[in-house]
Protein backbone atom coordinates (compact mmCIF):
# COMPACT_ATOMS: atom_id res chain seq x y z
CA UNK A 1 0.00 0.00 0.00
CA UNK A 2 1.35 3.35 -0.74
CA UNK A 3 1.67 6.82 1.99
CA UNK A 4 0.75 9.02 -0.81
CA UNK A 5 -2.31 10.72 -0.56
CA UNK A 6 -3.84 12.84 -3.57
CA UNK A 7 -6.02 15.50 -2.16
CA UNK A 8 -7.74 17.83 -4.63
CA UNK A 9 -10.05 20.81 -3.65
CA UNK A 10 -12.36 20.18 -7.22
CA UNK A 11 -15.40 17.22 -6.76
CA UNK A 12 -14.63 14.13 -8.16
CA UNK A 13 -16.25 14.01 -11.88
CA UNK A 14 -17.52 10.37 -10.97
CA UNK A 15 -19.46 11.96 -7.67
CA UNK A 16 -20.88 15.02 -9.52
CA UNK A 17 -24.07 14.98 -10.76
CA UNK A 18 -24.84 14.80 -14.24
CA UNK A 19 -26.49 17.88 -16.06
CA UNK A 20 -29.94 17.09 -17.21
CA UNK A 21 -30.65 16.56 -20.68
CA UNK A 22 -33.41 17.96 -22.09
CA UNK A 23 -34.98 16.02 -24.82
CA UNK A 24 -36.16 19.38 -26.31
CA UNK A 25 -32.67 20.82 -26.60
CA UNK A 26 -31.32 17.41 -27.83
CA UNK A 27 -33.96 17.83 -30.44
CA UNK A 28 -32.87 20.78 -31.75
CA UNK A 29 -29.11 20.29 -31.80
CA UNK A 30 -28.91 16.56 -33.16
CA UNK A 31 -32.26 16.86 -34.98
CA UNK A 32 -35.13 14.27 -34.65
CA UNK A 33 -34.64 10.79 -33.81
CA UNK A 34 -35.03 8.62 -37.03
CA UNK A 35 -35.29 4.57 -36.97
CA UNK A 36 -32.21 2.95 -38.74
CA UNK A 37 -34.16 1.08 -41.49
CA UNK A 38 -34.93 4.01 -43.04
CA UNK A 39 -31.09 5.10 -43.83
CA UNK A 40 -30.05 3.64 -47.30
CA UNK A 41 -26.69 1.82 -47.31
CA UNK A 42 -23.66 3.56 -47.05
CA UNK A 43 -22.22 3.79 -50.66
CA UNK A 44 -25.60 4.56 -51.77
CA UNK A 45 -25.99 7.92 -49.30
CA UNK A 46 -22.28 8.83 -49.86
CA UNK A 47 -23.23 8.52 -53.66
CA UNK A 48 -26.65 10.73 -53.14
CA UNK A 49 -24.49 13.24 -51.41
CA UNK A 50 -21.90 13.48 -54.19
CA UNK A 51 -24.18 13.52 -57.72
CA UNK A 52 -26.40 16.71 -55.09
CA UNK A 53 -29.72 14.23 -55.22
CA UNK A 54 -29.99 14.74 -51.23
């Protein structure tokens, strides 16, 4: 076992409490939840994306 001691005068980030998250304001900065069936495959949306079609 070791004699050093770490003392800090901050709160431990695994003690704090979280922030809440607001759905709302997750909303508007990620946009709405969408299911995953409706994204097309991956070459086909980096494709859309290239040729302007989204």
């Amino acid at each position: 076992m070791s004699a050093y001691t770490f003392r800090s005068s901050r709160p431990d980030q695994w003690v704090s409490p979280r922030p809440t998250r607001d759905p709302a304001r997750l909303a508007a900065i990620h946009g709405p939840l969408r299911p995953m069936q409706d994204e097309p495959p991956l070459l086909t949306g980096l494709l859309a994306r290239l040729l302007g079609l989204r």
